[in-house]
Protein backbone atom coordinates (compact mmCIF):
# COMPACT_ATOMS: atom_id res chain seq x y z
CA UNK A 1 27.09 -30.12 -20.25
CA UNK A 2 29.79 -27.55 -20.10
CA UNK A 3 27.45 -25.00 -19.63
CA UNK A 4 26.21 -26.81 -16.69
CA UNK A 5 29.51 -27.53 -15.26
CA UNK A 6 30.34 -23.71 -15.12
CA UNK A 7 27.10 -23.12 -13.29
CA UNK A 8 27.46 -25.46 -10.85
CA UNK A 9 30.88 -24.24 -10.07
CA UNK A 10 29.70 -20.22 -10.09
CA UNK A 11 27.01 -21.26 -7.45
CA UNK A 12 30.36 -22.80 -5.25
CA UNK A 13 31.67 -20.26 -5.77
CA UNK A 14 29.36 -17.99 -4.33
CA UNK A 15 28.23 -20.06 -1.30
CA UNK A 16 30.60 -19.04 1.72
CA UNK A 17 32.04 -22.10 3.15
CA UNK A 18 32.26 -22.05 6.73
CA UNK A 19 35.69 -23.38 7.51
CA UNK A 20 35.88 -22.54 10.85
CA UNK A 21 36.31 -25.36 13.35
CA UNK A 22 35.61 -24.53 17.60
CA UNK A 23 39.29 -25.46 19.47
CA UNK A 24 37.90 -24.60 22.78
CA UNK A 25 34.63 -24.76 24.83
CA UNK A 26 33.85 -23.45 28.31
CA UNK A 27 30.53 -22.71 30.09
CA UNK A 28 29.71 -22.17 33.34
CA UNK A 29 25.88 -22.71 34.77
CA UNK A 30 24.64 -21.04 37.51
CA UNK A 31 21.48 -22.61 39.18
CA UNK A 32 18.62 -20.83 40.65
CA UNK A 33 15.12 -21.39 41.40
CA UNK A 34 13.22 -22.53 38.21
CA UNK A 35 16.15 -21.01 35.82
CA UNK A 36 20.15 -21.43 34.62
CA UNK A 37 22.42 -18.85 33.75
CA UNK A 38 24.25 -20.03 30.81
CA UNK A 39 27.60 -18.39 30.24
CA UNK A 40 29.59 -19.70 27.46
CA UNK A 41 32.83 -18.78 25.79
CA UNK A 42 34.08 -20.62 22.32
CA UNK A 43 37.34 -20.00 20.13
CA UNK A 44 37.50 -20.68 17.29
CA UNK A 45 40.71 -21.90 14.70
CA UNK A 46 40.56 -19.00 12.68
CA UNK A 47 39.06 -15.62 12.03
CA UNK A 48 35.52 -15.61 10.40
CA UNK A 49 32.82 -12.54 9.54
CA UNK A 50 30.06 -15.52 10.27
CA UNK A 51 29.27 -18.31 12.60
CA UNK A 52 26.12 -20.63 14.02
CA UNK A 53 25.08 -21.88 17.64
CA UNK A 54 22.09 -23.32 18.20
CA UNK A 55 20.79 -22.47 21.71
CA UNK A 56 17.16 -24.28 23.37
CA UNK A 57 14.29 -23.17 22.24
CA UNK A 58 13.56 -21.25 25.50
CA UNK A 59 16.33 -19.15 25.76
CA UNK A 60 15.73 -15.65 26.93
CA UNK A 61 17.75 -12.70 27.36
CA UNK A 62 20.41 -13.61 24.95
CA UNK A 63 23.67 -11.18 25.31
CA UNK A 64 26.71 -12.09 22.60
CA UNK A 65 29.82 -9.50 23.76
CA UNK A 66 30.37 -7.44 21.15
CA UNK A 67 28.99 -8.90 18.39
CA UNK A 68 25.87 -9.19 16.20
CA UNK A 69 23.00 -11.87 15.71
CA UNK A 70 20.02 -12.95 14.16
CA UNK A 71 17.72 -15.45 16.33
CA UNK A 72 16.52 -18.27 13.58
CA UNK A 73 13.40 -20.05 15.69
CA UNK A 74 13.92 -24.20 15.10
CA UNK A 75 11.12 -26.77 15.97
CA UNK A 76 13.00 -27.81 18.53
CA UNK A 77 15.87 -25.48 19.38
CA UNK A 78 17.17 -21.64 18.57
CA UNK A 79 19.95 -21.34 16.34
CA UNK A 80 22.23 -18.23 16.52
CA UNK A 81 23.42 -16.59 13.39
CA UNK A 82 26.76 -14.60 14.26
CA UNK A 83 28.36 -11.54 12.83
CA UNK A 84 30.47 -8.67 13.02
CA UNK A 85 33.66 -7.96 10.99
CA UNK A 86 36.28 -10.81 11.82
CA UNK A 87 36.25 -12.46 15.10
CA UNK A 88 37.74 -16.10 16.68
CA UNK A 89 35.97 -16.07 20.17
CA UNK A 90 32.29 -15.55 20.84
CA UNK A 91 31.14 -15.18 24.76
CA UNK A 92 27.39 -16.48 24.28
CA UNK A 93 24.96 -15.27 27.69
CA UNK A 94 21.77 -16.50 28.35
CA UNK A 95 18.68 -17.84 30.24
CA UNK A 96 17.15 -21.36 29.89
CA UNK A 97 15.31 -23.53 32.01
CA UNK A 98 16.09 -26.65 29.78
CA UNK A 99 18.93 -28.07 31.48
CA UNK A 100 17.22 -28.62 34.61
CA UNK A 101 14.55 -31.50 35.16
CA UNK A 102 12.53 -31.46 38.49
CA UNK A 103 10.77 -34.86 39.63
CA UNK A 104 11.42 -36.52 42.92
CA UNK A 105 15.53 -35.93 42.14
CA UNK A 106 16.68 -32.26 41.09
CA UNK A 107 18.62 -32.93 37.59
CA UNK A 108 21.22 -30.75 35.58
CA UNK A 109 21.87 -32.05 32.12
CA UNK A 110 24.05 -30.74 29.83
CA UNK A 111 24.23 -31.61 26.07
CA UNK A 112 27.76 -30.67 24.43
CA UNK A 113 27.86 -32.40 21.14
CA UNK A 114 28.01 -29.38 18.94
CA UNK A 115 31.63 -28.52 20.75
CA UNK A 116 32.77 -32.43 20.37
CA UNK A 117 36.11 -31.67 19.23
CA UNK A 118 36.70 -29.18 21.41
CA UNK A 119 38.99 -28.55 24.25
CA UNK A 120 36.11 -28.38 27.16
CA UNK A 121 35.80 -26.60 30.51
CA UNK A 122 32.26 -26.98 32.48
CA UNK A 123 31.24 -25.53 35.69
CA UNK A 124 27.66 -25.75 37.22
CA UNK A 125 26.84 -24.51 40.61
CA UNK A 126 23.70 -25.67 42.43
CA UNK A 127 21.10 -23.81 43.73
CA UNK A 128 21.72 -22.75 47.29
CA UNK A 129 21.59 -25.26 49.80
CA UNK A 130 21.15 -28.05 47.35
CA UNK A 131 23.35 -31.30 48.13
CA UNK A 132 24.15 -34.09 45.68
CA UNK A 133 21.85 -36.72 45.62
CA UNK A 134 24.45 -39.75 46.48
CA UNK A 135 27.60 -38.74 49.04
CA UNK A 136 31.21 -38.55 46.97
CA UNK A 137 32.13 -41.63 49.13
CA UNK A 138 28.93 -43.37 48.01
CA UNK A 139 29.43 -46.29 44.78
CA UNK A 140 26.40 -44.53 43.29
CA UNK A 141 27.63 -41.43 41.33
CA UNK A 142 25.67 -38.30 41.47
CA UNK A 143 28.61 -36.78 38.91
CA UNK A 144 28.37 -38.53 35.26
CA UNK A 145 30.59 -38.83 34.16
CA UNK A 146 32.62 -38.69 37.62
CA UNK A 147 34.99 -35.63 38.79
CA UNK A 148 36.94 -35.20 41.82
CA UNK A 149 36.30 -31.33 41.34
CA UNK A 150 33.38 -30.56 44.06
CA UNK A 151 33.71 -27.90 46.42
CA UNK A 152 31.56 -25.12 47.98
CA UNK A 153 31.80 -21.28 47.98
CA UNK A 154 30.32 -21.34 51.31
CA UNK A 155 26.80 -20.74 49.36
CA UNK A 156 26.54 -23.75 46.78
CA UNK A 157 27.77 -26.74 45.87
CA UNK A 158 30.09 -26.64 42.65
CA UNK A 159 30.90 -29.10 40.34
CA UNK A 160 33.49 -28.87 37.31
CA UNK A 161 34.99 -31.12 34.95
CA UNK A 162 38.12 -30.55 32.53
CA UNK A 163 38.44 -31.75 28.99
CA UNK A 164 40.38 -34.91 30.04
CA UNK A 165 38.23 -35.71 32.84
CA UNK A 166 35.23 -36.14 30.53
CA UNK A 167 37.15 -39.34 28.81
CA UNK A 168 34.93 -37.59 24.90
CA UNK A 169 31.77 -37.43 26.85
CA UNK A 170 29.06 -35.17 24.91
CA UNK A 171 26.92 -34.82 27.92
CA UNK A 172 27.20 -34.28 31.80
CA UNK A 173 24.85 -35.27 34.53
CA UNK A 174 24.09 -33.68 37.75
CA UNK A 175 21.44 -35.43 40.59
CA UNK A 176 20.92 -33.28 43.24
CA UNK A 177 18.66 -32.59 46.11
CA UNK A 178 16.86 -29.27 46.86
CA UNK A 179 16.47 -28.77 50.70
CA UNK A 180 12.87 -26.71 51.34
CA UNK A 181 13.32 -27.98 54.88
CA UNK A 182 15.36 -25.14 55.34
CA UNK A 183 13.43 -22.97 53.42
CA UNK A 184 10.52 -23.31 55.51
CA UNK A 185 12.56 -22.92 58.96
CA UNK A 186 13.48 -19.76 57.85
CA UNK A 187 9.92 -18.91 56.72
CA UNK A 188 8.80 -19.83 60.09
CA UNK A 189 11.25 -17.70 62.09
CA UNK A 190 10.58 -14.93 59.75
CA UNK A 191 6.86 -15.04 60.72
CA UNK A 192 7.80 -16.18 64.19
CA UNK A 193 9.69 -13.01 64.40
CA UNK A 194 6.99 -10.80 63.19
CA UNK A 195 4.12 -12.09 66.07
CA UNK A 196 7.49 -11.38 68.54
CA UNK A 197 7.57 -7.87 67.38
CA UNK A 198 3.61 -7.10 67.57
CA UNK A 199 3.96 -8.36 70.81
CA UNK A 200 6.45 -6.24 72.07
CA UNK A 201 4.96 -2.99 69.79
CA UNK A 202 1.46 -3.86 71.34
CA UNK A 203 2.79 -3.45 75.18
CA UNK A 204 4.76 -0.83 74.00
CA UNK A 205 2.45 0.91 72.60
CA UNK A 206 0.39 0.47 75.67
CA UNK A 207 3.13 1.67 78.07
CA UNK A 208 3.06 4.98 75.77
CA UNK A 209 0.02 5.59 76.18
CA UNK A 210 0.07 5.18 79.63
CA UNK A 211 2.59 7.57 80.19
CA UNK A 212 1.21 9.72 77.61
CA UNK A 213 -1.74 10.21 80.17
CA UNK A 214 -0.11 10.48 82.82
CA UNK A 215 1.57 13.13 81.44
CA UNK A 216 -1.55 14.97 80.28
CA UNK A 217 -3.40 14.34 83.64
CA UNK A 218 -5.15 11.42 82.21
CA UNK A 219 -5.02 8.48 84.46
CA UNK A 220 -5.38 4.71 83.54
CA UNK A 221 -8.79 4.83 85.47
CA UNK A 222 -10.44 6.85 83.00
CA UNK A 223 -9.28 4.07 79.96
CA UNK A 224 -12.31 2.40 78.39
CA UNK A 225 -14.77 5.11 80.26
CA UNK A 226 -17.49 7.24 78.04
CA UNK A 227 -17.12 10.27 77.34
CA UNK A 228 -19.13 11.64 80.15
CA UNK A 229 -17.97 9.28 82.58
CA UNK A 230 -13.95 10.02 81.69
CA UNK A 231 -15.39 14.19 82.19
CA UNK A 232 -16.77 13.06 85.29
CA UNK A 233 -13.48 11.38 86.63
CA UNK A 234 -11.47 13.97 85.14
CA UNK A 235 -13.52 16.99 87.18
CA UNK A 236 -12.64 14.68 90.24
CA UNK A 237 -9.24 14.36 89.72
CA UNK A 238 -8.43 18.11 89.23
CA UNK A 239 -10.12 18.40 92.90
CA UNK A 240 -7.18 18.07 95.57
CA UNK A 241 -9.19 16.00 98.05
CA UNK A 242 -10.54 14.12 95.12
CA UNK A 243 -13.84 14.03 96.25
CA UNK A 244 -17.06 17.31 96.26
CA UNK A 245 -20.58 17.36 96.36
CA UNK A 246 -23.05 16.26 93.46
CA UNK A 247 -24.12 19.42 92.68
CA UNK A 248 -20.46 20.91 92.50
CA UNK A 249 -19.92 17.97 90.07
CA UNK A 250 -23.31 18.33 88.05
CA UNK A 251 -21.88 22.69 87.64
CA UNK A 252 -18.15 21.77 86.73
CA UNK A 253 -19.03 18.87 84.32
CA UNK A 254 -22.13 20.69 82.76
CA UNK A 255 -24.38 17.58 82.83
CA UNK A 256 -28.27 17.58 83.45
CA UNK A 257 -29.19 16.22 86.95
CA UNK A 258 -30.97 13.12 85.41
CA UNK A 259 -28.02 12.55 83.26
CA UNK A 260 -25.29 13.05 86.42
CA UNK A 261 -27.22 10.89 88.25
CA UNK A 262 -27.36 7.82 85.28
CA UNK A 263 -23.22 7.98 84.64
CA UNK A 264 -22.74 8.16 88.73
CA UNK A 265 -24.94 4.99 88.74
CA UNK A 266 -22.45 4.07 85.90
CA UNK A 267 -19.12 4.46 87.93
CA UNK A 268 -20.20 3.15 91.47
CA UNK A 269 -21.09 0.05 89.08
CA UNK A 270 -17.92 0.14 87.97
CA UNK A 271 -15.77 0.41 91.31
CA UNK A 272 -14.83 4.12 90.08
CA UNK A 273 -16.49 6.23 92.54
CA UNK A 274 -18.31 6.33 96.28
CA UNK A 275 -21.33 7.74 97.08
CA UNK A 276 -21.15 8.63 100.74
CA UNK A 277 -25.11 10.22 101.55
CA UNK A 278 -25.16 13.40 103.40
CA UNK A 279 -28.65 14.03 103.81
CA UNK A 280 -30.62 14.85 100.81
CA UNK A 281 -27.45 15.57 98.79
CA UNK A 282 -24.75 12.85 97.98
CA UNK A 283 -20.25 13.56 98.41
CA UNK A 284 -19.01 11.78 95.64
CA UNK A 285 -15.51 10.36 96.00
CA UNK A 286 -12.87 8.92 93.68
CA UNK A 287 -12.03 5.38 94.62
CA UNK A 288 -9.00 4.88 92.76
């Protein structure tokens, strides 16, 4: 029996006991799209080499300033396992998407328990443009429990409580709206925008080109011609009276007689050019 005794009291003796108590708890939340920032700071009443947080179970990028940690995976959370010479305050950073629940109402909730003794400090801003759910002048509360600490930064909503505003609460609800209205406005003045600015590059790019021809000789008459018709117009225009015989035109422009003769029938179609009949031999003129 002795024997046991001592063994029992060796294995005490050996276990470290974790004496540590946490004295003060702050975390601030930052909302956005499907995810929360989590940024939490804890002292502690002493100095301790080792000490636990459990985190949900869908935490991601995990930072802990200056110290190390193990990640233990839990059924149903993540527990931290702290270390790193002696230390009394831990700044915990991370990513979780399990303090936010999305149904016809936006909801933040925040379970605390685990710092129930501590002096607390929570902050949670919205996502941008959300509003609460119920006005601050309304008897429904979208703050439980209640705070008179709601503001904006000009971006978000903000919400905060202090330790003696949450009356040993281990929990704090947020209902809030999220306003795609304005989402979409701006989606549709962004796309709004872009058929403004074809628009505008379209005629501009048509006034360019414009001017591009007139600066090479190119005039809008010969735009949407063939190739033969625009050499046709082009032999015309380089003539001061802006007119000469078919056969002048068939030499300068290179073209067969049978061929001339189809892309002239193409241009008096057109309203292009004149044929005025001199005998057996045609003056063609430029109409425009």
């Amino acid at each position: 029996m002795r024997a046991l005794l001592l063994f029992l009291v060796a294995i005490l003796l050996a276990t470290p006991v974790l004496s540590y108590s946490i004295i003060s708890y702050s975390a601030v939340y930052e909302i956005s799209d499907r995810w929360a920032t989590a940024d939490i700071k804890l002292t502690l009443n002493e100095p301790t080499s080792t000490f636990e947080w459990t985190i949900p179970s869908d935490s991601q990028d995990i930072e802990i300033e200056g110290l190390n940690f193990e990640l233990i995976s839990l059924r149903e959370s993540k527990k931290l396992r702290i270390s790193g010479g002696e230390f009394d305050k831990v700044n915990i950073r991370y990513l979780t998407s399990s303090v936010i629940e999305r149904t016809k109402d936006s909801f933040f909730i925040l379970d605390f328990s685990e710092a129930k003794t501590a002096k607390k400090s929570i902050k949670v801003m919205l996502p941008e443009k959300a509003t609460l759910k119920y006005p601050t002048s309304s008897q429904k509360s979208s703050l439980i429990p209640p705070t008179g600490k709601v503001y904006t930064d000009g971006i978000r909503m903000i919400a905060s409580w202090e330790d003696n505003e949450l009356n040993g609460a281990n929990s704090v609800l947020i209902i809030f709206n999220e306003d795609s209205s304005n989402g979409t406005i701006s989606l549709l003045l962004l796309v709004s925008a872009a058929i403004a600015a074809g628009i505008l590059f379209f005629f501009y790019a048509k006034k360019s080109t414009r001017l591009k021809r007139k600066q090479e000789g190119q005039p809008e008459i010969t735009r949407n011609l063939f190739e033969d018709e625009k050499k046709l117009v082009e032999v015309l225009i380089s003539c001061k009276e802006k007119e000469m015989w078919q056969k002048q035109l068939q030499i300068k422009s290179g073209l067969s007689k049978v061929k001339l003769s189809r892309k002239l029938r193409a241009l008096e179609q057109k309203g292009i050019i004149e044929k005025i009949p001199y005998g057996n031999t045609n003056k063609i003129r430029l109409k425009k």
